[in-house]
N, C-alpha and C. Protein backbone atom coordinates (compact mmCIF):
# COMPACT_ATOMS: atom_id res chain seq x y z
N UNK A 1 155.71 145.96 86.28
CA UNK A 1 155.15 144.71 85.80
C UNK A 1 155.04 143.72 86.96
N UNK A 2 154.31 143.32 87.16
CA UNK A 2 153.57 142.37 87.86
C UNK A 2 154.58 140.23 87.58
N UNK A 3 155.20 140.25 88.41
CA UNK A 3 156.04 139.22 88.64
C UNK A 3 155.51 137.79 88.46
N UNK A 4 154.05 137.92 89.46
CA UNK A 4 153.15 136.45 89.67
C UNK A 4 153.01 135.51 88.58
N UNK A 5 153.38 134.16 89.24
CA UNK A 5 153.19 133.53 88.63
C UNK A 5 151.88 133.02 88.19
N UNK A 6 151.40 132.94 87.02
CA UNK A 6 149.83 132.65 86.42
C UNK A 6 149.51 130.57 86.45
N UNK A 7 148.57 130.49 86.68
CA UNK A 7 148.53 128.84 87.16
C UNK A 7 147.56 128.55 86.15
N UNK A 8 148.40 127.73 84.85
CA UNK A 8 147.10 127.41 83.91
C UNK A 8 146.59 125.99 83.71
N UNK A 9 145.40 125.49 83.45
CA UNK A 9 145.06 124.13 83.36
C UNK A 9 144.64 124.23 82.21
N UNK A 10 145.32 123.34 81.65
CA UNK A 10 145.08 122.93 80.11
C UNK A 10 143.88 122.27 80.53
N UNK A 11 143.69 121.16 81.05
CA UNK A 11 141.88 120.32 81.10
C UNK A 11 140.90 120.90 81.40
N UNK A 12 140.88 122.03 82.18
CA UNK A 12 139.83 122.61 82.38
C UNK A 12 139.05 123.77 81.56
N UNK A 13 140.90 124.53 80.97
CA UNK A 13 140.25 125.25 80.23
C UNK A 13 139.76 124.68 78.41
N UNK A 14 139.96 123.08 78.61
CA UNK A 14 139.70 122.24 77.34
C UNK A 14 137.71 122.35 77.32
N UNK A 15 137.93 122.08 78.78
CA UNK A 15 136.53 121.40 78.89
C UNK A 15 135.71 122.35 79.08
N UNK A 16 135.86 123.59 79.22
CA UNK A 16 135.51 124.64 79.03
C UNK A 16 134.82 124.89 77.46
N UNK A 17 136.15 125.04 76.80
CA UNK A 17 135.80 125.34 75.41
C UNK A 17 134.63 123.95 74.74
N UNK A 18 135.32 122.48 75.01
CA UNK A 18 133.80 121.84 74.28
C UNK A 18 132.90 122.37 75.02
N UNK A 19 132.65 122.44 76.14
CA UNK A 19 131.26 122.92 76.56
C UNK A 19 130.47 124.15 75.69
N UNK A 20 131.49 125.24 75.11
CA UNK A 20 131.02 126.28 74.84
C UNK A 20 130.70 125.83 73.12
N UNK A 21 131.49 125.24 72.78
CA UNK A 21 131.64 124.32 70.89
C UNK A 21 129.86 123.91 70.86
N UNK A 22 129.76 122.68 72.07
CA UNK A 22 128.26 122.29 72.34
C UNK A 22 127.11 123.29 71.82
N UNK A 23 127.35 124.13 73.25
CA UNK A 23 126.27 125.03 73.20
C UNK A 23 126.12 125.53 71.76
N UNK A 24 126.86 126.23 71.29
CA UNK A 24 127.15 126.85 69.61
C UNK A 24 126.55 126.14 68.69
N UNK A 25 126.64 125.06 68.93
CA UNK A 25 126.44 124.23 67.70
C UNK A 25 125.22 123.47 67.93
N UNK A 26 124.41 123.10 69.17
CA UNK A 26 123.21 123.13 69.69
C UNK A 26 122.48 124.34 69.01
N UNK A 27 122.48 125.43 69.44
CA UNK A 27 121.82 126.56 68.88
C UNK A 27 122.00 127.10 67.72
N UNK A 28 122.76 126.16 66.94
CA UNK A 28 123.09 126.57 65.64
C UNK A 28 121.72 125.03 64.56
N UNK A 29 121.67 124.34 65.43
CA UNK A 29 121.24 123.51 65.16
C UNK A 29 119.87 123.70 65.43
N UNK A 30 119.31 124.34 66.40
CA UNK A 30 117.77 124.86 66.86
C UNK A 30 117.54 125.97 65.62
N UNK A 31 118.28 126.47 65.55
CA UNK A 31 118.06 127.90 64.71
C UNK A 31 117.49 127.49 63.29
N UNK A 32 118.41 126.32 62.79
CA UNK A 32 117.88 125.63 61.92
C UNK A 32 116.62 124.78 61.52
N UNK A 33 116.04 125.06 62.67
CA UNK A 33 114.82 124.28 62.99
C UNK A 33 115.14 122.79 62.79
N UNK A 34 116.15 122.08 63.39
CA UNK A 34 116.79 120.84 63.55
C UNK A 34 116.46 120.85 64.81
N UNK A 35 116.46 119.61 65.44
CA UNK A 35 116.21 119.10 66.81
C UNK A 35 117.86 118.76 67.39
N UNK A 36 118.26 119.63 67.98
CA UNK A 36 119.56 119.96 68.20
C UNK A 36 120.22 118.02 68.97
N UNK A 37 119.68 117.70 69.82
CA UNK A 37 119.87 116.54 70.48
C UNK A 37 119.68 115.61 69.37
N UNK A 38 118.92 115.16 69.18
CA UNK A 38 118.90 114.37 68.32
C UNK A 38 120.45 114.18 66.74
N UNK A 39 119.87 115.48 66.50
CA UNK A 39 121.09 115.45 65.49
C UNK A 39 122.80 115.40 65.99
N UNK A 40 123.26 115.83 67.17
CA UNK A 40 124.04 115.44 67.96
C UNK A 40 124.56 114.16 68.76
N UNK A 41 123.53 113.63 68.82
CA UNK A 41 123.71 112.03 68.84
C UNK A 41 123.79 111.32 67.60
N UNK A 42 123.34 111.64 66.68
CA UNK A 42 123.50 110.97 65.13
C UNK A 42 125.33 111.23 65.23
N UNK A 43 125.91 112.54 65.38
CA UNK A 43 127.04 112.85 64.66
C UNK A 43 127.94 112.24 65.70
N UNK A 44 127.52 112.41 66.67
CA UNK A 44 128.58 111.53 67.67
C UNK A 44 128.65 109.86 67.54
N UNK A 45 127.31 108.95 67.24
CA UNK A 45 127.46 107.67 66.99
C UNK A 45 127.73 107.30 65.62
N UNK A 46 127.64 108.58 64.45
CA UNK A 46 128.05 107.54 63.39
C UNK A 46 129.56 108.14 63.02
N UNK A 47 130.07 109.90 63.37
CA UNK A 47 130.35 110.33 62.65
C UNK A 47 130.78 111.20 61.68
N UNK A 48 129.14 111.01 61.26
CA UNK A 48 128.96 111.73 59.67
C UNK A 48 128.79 113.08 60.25
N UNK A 49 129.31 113.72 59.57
CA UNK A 49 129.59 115.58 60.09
C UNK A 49 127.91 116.19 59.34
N UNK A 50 127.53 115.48 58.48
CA UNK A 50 126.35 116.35 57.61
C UNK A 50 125.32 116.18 59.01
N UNK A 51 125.20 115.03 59.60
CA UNK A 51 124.32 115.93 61.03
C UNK A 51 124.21 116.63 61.35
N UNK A 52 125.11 118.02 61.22
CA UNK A 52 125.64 118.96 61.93
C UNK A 52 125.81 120.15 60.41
N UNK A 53 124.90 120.78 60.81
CA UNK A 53 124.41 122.43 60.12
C UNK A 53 125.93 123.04 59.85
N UNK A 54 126.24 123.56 58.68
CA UNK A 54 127.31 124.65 58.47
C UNK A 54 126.83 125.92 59.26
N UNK A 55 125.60 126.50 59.97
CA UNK A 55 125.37 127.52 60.08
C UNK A 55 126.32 127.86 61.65
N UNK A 56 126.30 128.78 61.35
CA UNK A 56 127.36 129.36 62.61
C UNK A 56 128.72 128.46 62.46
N UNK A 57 129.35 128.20 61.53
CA UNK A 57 130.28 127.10 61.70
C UNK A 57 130.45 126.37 62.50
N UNK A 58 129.11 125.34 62.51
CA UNK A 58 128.94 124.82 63.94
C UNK A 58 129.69 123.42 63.24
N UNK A 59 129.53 123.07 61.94
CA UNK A 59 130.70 122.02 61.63
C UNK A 59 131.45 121.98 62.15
N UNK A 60 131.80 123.04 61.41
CA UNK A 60 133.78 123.06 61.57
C UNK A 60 134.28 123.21 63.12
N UNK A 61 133.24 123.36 63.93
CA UNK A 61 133.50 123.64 65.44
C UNK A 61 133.60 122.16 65.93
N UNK A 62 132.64 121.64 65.49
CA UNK A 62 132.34 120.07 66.57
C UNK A 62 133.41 119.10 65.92
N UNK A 63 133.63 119.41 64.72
CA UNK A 63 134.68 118.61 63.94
C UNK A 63 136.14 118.67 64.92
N UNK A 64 136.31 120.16 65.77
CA UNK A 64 137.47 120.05 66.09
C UNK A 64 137.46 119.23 67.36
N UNK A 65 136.46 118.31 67.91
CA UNK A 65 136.21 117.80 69.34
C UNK A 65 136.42 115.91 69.11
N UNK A 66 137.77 115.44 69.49
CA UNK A 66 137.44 114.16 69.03
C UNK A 66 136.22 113.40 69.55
N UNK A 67 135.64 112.34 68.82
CA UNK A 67 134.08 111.85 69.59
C UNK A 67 134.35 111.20 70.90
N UNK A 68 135.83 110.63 71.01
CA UNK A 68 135.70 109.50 71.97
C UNK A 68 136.22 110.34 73.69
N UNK A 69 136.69 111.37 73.04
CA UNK A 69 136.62 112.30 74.28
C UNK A 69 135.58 112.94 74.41
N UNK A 70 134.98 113.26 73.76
CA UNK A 70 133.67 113.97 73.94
C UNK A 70 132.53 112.97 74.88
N UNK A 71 132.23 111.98 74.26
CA UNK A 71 131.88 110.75 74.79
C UNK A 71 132.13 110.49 76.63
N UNK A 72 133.45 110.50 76.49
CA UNK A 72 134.35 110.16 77.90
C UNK A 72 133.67 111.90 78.38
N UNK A 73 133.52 112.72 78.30
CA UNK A 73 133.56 114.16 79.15
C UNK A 73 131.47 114.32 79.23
N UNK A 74 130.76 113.87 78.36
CA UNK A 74 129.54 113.51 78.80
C UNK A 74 129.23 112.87 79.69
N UNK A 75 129.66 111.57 79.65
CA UNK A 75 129.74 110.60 80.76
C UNK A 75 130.41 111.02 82.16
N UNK A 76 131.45 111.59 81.83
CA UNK A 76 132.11 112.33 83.32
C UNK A 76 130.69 113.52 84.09
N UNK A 77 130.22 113.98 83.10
CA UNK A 77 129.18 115.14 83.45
C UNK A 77 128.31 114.01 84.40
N UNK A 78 127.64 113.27 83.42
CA UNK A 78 126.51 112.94 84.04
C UNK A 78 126.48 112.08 84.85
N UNK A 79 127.82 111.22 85.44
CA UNK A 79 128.09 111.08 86.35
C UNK A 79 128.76 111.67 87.78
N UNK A 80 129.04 112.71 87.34
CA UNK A 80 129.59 113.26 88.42
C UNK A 80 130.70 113.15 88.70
N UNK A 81 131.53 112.43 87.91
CA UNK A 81 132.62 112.24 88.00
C UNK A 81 134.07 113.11 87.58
């Protein structure tokens, strides 16, 4: 058995997973013939989860992402920060 110690980051591998929640629920939202952006900005500024398609359990996915971090980790993107 192999001794090494394993080096894990909880933030990265966080920001990992919303990234991947996104995508899911983006294309769960196209599939629907919903305008994936659009309806993603509705659910993030008001909210209301019915923005957001049951298909692919893309609810119950984005539901698990609080908004105001989500918010804060967009803004980190598109700044570069």
């Amino acid at each position: 058995m192999d001794k090494k110690t394993i080096l894990f980051n909880a933030a990265k591998t966080q920001k990992r997973t919303t990234k991947e929640i996104l995508e899911t629920v983006y294309t769960s939202l196209e599939e629907c013939g919903y305008n994936g952006i659009d309806q993603m900005v509705g659910y993030i500024l008001s909210g209301d989860p019915s923005y957001i398609t049951s298909h692919n359990n893309a609810r119950l996915l984005i539901s698990r992402i609080d908004r105001d971090e989500l918010v804060e980790e967009i803004l980190k993107a598109y700044l570069n920060k």
